[in-house]
Protein backbone atom coordinates (compact mmCIF):
# COMPACT_ATOMS: atom_id res chain seq x y z
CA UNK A 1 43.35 8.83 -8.82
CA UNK A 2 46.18 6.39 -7.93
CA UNK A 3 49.45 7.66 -8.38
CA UNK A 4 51.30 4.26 -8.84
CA UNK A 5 53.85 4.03 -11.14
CA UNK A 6 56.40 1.37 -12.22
CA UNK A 7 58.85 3.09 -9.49
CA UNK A 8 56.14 1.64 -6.68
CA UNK A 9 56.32 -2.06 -8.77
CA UNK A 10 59.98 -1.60 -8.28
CA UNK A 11 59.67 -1.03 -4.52
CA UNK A 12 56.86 -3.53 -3.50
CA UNK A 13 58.38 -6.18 -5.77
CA UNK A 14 62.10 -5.76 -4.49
CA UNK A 15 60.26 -6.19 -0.46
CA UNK A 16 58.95 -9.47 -1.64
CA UNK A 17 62.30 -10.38 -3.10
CA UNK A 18 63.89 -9.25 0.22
CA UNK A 19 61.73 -12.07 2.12
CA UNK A 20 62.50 -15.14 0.10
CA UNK A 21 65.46 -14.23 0.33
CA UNK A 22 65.38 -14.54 3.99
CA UNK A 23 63.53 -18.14 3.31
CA UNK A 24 65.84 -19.17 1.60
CA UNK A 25 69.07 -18.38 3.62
CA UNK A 26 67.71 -19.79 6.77
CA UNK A 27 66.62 -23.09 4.53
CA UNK A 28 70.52 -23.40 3.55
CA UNK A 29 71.34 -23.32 6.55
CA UNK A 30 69.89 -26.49 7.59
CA UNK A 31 68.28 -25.23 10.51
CA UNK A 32 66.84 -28.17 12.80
CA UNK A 33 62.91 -28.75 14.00
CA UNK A 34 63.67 -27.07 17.31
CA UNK A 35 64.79 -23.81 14.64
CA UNK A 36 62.20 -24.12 12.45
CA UNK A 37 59.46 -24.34 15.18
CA UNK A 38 60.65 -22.48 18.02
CA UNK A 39 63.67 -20.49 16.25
CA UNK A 40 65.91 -22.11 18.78
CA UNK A 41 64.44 -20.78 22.29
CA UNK A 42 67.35 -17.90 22.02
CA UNK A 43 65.73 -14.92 19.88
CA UNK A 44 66.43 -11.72 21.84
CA UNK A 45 64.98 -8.48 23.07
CA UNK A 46 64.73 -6.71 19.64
CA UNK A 47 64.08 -9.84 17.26
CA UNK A 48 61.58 -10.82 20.03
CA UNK A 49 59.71 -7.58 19.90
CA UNK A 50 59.97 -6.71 16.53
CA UNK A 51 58.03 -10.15 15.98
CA UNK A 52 55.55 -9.79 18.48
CA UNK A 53 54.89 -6.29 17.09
CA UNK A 54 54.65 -7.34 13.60
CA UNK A 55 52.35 -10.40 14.24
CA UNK A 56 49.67 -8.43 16.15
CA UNK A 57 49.94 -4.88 14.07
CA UNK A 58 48.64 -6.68 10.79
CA UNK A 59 46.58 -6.06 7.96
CA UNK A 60 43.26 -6.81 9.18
CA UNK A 61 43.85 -4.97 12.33
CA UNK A 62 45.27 -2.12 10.46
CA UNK A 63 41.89 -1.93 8.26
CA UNK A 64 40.09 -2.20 11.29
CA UNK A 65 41.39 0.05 13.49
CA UNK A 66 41.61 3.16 10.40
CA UNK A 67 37.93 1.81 9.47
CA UNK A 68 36.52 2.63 12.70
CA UNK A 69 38.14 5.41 12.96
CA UNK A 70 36.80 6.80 9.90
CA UNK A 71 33.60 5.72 11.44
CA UNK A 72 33.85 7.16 15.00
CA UNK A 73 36.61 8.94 15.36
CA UNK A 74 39.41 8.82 18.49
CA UNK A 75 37.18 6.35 20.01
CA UNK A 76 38.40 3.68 17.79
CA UNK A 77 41.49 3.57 19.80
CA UNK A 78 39.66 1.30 22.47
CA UNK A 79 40.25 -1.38 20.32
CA UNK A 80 44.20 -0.37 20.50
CA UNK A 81 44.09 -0.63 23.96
CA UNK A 82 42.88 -4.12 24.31
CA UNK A 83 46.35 -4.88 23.07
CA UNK A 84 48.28 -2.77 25.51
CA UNK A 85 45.69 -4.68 28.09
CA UNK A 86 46.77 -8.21 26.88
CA UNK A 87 50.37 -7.69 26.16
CA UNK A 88 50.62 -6.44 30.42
CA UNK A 89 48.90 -9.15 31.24
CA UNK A 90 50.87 -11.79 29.57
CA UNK A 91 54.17 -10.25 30.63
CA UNK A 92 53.15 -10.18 34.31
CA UNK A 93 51.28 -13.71 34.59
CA UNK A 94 51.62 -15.71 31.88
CA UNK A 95 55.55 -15.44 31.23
CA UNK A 96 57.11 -16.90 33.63
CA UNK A 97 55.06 -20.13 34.14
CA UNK A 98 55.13 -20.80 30.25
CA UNK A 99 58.53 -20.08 29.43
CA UNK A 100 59.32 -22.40 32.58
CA UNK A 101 57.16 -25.15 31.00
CA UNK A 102 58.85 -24.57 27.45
CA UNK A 103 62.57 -24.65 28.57
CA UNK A 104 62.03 -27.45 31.65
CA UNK A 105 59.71 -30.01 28.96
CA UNK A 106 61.07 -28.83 25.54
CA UNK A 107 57.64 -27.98 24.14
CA UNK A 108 56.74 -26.32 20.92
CA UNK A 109 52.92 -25.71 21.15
CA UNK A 110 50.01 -24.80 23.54
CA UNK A 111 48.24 -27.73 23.15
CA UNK A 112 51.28 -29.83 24.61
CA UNK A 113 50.34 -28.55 27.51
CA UNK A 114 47.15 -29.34 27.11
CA UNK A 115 48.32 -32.87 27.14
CA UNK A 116 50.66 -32.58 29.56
CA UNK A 117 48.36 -30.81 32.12
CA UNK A 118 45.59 -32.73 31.25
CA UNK A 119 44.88 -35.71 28.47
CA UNK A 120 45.70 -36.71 24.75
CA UNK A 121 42.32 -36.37 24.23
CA UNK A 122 41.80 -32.68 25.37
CA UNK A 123 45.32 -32.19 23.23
CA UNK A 124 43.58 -32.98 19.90
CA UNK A 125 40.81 -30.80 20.75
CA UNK A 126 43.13 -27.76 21.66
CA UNK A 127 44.94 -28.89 18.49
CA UNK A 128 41.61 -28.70 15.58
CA UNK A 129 40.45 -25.27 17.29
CA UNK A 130 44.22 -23.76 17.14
CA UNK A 131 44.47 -24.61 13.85
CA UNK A 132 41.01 -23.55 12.07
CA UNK A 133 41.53 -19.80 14.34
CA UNK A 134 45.04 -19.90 12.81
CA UNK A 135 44.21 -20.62 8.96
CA UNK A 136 40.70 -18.10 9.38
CA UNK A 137 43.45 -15.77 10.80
CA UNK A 138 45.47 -15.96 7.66
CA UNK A 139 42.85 -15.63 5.36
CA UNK A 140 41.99 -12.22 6.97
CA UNK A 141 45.85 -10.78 6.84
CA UNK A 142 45.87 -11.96 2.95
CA UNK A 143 42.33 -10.41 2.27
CA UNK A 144 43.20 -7.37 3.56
CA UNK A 145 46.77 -6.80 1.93
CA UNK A 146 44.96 -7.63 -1.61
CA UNK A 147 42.85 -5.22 -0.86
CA UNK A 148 45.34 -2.13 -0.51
CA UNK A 149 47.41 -3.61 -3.54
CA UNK A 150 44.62 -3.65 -5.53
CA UNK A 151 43.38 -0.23 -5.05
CA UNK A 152 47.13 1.03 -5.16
CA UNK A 153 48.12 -0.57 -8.27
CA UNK A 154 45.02 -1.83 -10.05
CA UNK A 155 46.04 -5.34 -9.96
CA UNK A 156 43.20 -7.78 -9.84
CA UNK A 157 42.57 -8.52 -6.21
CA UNK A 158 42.67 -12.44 -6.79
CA UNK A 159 45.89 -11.65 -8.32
CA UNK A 160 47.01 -9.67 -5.64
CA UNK A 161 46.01 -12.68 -2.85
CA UNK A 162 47.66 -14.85 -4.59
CA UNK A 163 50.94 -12.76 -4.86
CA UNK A 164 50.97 -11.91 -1.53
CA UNK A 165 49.68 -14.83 0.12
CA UNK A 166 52.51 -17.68 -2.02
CA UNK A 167 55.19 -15.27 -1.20
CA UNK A 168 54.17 -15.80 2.63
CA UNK A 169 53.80 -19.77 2.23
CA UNK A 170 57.30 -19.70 0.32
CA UNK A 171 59.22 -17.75 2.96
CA UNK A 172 57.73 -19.81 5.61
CA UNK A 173 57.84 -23.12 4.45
CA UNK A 174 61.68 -22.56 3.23
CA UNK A 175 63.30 -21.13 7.18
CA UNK A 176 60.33 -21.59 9.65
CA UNK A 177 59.75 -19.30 12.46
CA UNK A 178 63.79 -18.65 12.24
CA UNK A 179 62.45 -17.06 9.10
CA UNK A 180 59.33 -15.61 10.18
CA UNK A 181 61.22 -13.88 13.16
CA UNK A 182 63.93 -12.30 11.20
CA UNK A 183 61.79 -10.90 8.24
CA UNK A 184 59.28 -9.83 11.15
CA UNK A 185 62.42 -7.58 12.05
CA UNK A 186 62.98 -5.89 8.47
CA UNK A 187 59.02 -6.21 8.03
CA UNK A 188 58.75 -3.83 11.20
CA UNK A 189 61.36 -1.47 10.03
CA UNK A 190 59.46 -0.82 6.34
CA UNK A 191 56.02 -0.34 8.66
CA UNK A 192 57.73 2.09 11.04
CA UNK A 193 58.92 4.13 7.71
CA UNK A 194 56.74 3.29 5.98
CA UNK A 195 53.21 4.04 7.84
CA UNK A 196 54.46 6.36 10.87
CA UNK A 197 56.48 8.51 8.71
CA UNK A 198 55.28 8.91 5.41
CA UNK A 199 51.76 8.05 5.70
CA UNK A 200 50.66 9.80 9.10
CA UNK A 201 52.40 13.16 8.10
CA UNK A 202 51.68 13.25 4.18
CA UNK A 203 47.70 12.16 5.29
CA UNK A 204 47.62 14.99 7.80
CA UNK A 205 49.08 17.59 5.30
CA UNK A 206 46.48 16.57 2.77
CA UNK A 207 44.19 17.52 5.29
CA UNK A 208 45.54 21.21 6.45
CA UNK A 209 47.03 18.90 10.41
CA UNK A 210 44.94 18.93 13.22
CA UNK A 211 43.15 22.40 12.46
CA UNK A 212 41.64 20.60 9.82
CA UNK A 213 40.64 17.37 11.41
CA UNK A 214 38.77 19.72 13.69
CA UNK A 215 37.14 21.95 11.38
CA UNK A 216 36.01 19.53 8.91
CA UNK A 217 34.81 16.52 11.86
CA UNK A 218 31.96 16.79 14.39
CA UNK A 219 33.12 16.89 17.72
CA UNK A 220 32.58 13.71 18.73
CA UNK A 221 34.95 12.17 17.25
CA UNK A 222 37.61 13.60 19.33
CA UNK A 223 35.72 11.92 22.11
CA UNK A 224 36.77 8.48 24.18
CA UNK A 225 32.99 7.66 24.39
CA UNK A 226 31.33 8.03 20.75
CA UNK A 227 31.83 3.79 20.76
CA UNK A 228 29.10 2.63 23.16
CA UNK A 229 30.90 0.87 26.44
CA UNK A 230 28.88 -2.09 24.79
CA UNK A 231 31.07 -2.46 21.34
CA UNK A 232 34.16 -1.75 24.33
CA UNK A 233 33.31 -4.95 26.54
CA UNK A 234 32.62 -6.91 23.23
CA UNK A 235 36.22 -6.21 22.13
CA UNK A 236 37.93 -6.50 25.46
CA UNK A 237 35.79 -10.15 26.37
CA UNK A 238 36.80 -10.94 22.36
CA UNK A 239 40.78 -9.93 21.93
CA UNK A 240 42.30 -9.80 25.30
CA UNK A 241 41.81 -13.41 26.60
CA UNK A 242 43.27 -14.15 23.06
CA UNK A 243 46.94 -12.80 24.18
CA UNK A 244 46.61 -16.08 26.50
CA UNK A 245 45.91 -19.19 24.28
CA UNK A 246 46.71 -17.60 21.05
CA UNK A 247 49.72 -19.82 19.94
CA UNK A 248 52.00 -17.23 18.55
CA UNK A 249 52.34 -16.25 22.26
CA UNK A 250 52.88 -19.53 23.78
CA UNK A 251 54.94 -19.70 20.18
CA UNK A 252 57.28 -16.49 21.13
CA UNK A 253 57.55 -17.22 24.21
CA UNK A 254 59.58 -20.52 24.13
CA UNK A 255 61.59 -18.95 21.43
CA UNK A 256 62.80 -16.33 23.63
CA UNK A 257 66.40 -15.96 25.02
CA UNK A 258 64.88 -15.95 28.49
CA UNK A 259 61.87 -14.74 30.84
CA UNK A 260 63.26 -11.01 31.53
CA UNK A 261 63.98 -11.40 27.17
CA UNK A 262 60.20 -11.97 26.80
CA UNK A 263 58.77 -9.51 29.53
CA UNK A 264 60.95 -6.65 28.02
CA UNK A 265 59.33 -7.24 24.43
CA UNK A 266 55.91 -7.96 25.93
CA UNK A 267 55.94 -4.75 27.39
CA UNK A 268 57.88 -2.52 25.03
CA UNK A 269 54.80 -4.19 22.67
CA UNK A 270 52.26 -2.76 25.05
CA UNK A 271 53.55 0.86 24.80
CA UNK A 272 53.87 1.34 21.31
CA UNK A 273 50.69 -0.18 20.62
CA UNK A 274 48.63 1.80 22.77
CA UNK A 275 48.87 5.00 22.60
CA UNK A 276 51.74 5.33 20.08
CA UNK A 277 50.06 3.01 16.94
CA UNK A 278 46.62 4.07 18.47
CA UNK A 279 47.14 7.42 17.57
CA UNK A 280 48.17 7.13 14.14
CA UNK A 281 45.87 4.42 13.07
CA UNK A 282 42.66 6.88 14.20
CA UNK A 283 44.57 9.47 12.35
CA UNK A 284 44.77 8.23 9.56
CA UNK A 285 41.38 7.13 9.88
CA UNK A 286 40.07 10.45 10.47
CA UNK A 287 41.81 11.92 7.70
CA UNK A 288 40.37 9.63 5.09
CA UNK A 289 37.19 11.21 6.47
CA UNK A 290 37.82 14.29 5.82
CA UNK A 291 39.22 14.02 2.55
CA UNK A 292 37.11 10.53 1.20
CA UNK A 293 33.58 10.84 3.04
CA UNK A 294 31.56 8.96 0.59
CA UNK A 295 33.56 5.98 0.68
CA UNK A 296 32.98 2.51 3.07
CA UNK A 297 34.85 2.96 6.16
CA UNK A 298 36.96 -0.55 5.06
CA UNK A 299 38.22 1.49 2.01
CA UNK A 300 39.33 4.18 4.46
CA UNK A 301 43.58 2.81 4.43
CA UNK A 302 43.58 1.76 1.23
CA UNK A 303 42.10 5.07 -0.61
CA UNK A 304 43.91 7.40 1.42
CA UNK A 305 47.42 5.50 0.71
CA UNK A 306 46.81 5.61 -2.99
CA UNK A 307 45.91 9.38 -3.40
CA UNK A 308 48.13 11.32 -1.49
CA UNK A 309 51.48 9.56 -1.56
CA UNK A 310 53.69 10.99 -4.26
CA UNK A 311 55.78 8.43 -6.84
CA UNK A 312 57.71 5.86 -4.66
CA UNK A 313 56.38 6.82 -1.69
CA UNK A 314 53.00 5.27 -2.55
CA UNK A 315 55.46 2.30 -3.54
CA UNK A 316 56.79 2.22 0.03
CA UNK A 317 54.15 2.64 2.22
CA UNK A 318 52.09 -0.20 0.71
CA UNK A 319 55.27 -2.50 0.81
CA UNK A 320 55.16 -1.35 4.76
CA UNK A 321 51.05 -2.30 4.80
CA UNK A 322 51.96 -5.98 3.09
CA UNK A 323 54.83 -6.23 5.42
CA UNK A 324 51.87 -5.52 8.34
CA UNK A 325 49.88 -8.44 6.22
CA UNK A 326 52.69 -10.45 5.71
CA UNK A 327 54.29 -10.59 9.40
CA UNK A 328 50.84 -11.33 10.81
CA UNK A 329 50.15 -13.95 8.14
CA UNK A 330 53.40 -16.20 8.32
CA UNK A 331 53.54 -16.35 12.26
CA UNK A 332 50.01 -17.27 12.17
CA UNK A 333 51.39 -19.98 9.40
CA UNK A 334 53.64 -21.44 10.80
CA UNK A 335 51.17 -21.61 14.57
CA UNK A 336 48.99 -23.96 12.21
CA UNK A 337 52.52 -25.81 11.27
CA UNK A 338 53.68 -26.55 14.67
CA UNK A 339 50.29 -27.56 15.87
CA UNK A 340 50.19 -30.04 12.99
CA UNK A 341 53.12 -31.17 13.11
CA UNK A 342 53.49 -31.34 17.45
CA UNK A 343 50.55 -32.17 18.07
CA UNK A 344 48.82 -34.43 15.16
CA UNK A 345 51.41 -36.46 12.95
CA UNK A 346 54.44 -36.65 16.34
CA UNK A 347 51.39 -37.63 18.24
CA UNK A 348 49.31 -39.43 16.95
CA UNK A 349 50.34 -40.24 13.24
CA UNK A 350 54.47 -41.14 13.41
CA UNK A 351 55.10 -40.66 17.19
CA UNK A 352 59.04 -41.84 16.35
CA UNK A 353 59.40 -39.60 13.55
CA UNK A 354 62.83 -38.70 12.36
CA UNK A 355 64.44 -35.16 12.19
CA UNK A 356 63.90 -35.62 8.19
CA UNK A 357 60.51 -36.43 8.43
CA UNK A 358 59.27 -34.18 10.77
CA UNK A 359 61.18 -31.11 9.01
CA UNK A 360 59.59 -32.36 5.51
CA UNK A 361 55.89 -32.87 6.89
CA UNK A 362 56.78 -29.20 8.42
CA UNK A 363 56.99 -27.80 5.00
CA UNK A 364 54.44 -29.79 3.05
CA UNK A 365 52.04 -28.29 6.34
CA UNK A 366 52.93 -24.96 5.97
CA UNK A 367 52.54 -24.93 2.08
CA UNK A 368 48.97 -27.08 2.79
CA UNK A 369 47.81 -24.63 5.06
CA UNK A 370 48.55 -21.83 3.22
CA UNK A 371 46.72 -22.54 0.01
CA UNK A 372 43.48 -23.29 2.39
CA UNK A 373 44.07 -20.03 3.82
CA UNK A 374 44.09 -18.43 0.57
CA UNK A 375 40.92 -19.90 -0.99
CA UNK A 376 39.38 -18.13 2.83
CA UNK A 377 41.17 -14.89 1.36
CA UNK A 378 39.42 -15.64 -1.72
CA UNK A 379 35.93 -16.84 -0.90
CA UNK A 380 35.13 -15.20 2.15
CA UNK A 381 36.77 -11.41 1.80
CA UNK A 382 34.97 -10.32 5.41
CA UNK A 383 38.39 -9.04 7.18
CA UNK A 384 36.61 -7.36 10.54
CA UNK A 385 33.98 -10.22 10.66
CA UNK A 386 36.37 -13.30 10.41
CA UNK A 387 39.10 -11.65 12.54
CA UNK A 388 36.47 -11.62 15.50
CA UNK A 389 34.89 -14.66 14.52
CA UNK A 390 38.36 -16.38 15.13
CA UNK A 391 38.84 -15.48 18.16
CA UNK A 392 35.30 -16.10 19.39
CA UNK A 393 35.92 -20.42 18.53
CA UNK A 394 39.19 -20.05 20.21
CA UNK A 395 37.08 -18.88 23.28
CA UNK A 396 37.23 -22.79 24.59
CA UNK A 397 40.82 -22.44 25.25
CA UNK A 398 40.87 -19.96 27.54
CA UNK A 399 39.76 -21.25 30.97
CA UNK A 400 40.64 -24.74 30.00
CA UNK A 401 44.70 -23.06 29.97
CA UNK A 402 43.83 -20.61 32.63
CA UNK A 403 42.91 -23.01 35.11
CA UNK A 404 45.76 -25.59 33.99
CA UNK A 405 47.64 -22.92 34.80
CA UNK A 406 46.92 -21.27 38.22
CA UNK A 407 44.64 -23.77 39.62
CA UNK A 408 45.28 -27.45 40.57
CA UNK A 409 41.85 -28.64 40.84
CA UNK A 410 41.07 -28.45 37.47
CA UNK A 411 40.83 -31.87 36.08
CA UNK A 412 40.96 -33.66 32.40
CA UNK A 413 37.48 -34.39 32.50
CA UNK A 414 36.43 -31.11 32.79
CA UNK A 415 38.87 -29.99 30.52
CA UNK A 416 37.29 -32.05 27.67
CA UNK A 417 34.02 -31.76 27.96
CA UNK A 418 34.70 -28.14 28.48
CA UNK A 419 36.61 -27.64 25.11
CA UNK A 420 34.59 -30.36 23.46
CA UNK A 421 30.98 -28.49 23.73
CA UNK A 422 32.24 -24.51 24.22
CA UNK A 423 34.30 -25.59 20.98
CA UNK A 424 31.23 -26.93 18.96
CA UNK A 425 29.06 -24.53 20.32
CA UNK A 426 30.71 -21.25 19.13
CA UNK A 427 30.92 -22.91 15.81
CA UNK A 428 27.20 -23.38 15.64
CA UNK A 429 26.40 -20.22 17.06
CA UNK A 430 28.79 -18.40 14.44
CA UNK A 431 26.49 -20.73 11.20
CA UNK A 432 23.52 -19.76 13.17
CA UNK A 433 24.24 -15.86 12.55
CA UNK A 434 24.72 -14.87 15.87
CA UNK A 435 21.31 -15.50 17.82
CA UNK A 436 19.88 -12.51 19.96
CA UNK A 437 23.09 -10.32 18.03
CA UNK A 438 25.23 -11.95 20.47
CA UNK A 439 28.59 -12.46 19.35
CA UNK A 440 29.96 -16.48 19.57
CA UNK A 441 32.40 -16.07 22.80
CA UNK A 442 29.35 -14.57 24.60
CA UNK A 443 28.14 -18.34 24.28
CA UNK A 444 31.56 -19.80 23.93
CA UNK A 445 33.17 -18.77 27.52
CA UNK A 446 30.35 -18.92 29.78
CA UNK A 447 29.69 -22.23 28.50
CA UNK A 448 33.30 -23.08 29.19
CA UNK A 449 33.38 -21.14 32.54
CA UNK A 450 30.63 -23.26 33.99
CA UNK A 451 31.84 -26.70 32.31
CA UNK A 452 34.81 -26.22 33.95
CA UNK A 453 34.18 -24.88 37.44
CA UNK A 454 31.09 -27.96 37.40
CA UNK A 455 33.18 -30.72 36.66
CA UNK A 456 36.38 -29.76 38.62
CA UNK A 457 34.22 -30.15 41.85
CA UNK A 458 32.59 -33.25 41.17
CA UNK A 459 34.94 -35.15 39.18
CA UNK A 460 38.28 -36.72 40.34
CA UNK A 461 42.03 -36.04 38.44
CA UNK A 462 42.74 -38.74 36.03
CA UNK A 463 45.98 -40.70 35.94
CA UNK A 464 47.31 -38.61 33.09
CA UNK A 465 47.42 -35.32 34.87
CA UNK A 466 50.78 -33.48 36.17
CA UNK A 467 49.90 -31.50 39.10
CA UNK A 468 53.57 -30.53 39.82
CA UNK A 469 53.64 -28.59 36.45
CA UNK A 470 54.77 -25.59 38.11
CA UNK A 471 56.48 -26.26 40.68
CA UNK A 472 59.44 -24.39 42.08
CA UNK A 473 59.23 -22.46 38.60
CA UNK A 474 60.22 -19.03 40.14
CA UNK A 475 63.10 -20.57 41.91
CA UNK A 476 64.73 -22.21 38.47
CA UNK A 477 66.50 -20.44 35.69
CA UNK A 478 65.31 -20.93 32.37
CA UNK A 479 68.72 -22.04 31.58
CA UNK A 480 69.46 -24.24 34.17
CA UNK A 481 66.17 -26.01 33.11
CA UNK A 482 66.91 -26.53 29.64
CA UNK A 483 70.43 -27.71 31.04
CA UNK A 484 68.45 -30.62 32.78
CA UNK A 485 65.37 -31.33 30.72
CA UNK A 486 65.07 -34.78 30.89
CA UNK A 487 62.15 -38.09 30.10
CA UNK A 488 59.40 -36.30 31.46
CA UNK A 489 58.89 -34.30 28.31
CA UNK A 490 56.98 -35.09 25.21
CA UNK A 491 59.17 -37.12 22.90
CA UNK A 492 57.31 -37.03 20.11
């Protein structure tokens, strides 16, 4: 039984009020586009982390991660790591050469590079898969915070989405990513209370601690091999190439101070991820086991918060699980916002939009998108499955941006026709239902792969290509760039 009370209404209602609050202050202030998009290019080390923690630890990651563990045990913790994987990665390649291309060409998006690099055309086509992964992605976050609201304080669960999911759009739409960032930094606080130190030690007392995950669980699941090395590739080849085009990287990285700003958080992100948030997500996982055996491994987080949290702290730690849900959900938001608003209407809609325009079709995005992203929330409640599923059709991106980035021969043409028919493809493959039981990117980047390698070789660079993207990058400050940007970026 539940033990929420109106002390836990209190303390989840008063966390909402604590983030339009935030909304609101950074709307008085009048912030600019540049502010509301990119927060200004000058958030630092602990803002910057606190928002790239936030954004990736959410709800539907959460629920997966405790699901599986409730499933297999310590093994779960493989799909940690692809995290710590991706966040290294980024810090040591990707960094530099984007926040270069950020600060030199004041850019807001991915796909204005994709334009830059290559061709309008390949733009718009980076633009409609960024923002479908981005609006699936915040259907998942909102599913899964109804889902622990509901079972913590009986609310209907439509209720709950729609609680949860207009005070994201509000916040949002009101301050931006200036916003986002900041109530990503108190959102990250309530989890660390909230989850590491209430949940994970109350969870493990309920259970009699670690004697009594081990003499109530087989011994497998205190194994790094009960999840077959199959499921392992699946999530490496399905999350980690996703810390590259996913836009609330490219998005956090031209909002940081600087590049040694953005390595820092990228790899202070890595750490606590894997093994810190590793650990206590299987834990907790593995407790609900012990304690809730009968129940579906997706109800694993949400039972075990609402039966063995005393008064208020029940009220706490699932205002730190919709702060996981909420973080995740408004920088994915506001990635759909910038894309729409870069990369459709300044492009190819009202390319000498003014400052009032272009903050106003900002908001009226963000508030558009969200509502779509609740009726996905609402209509198609399969967290795990859609989570994946979005980053399978962003699978297009990847070697389309990888080779922009690190190899000159890769042309426009290829480019296209690479995200073009990779693009389509996964989507067909996903309505399909997965033909052979082969996930979408296992069609999606080989398909991509070969498009683009093919076509490189036997076609020619178009007019439209910059080839001297990069450089001299390492040899430029990030300031000094900024200092100097001049016509060769994307007016608008």
């Amino acid at each position: 039984m539940s033990n929420w009370t109106w002390i836990d209404s209190v303390i989840l209602l008063g966390s909402f009020a604590v983030m339009l609050l935030i909304g609101w202050y950074y709307e008085r202030m009048r912030i600019s586009s540049e502010g509301f998009l990119v927060a200004g290019r000058d958030v630092k080390y602990i803002k910057l982390t606190a928002t790239v923690l936030a954004t990736d630890i959410g709800g539907g990651f959460t629920i997966g991660l405790t699901g599986i563990a409730f499933a297999s045990g310590f093994s779960a913790s493989w799909m940690v790591f692809t995290g710590f994987a991706g966040c290294i990665l980024v810090a040591r390649f990707m960094i530099p050469k984007v926040k270069h291309f950020g600060d030199r060409f004041k850019q807001f998006t991915l796909p204005d590079f994709l334009e830059y690099r290559y061709s309008k055309r390949s733009k718009l086509i980076g633009s409609i898969i960024t923002i479908f992964a981005s609006v699936t992605f915040v259907g998942t976050q909102i599913t899964a915070g109804s889902a622990v609201i509901q079972a913590a304080s009986g609310i209907d669960a439509s209720l709950a989405a729609w609680i949860s999911g207009l005070i994201v759009i509000a916040y949002t739409a009101l301050g931006g990513l200036a916003a986002v960032i900041m109530t990503d930094l108190i959102q990250w606080i309530i989890i660390v209370i909230g989850i590491f130190t209430l949940a994970l030690p109350l969870g493990l007392r309920a259970v009699g601690g670690i004697d009594g995950l081990i003499a109530n669980l087989p011994a497998s699941y205190f194994s790094l091999g009960e999840i077959s090395i199959w499921t392992v590739a699946g999530w490496m080849m399905s999350i980690i190439p996703a810390w590259f085009i996913s836009m609330t990287t490219w998005q956090r990285i031209y909002a940081a101070k600087d590049v040694k700003t953005a390595k820092r958080a990228y790899y202070t992100t890595a750490i606590v991820e894997w093994p810190i948030f590793a650990l206590v997500g299987t834990l907790l996982g593995m407790s609900a086991k012990v304690l809730y055996p009968g129940i579906e491994s997706e109800q694993a987080l949400p039972t075990l918060l609402t039966n063995v949290l005393p008064i208020g702290a029940t009220g706490f730690v699932v205002a730190a699980f919709a702060a996981a849900v909420m973080s995740t959900a408004s920088g994915l938001l506001i990635v759909a916002t910038a894309t729409s608003v870069r990369d459709i209407y300044q492009s190819f809609i009202n390319r000498q939009a003014t400052e009032k325009q272009i903050m106003k079709y900002s908001r009226l995005m963000t508030v558009a998108f969200g509502i779509g992203s609740l009726a996905i929330a609402l209509y198609l409640p399969f967290v795990i499955k859609l989570l994946l599923y979005g980053y399978a059709f962003q699978a297009a991106l990847f070697f389309p941006v990888m080779f922009g980035l690190f190899w000159k021969r890769a042309n426009a043409t290829a480019a296209f026709w690479s995200l073009l028919i990779a693009g389509l493809g996964s989507v067909c493959w996903a309505i399909l239902d997965n033909p052979f039981g082969l996930d979408p990117i296992y069609f999606g980047m080989p398909t991509s792969l070969v498009l683009m390698l093919v076509l490189s070789y036997t076609t020619t660079h178009s007019g439209t290509e910059r080839l001297d993207l990069f450089d001299g990058f390492s040899a430029v400050s990030s300031s000094t760039l900024s200092a100097n940007a001049g016509p060769k970026g994307l007016e608008g």
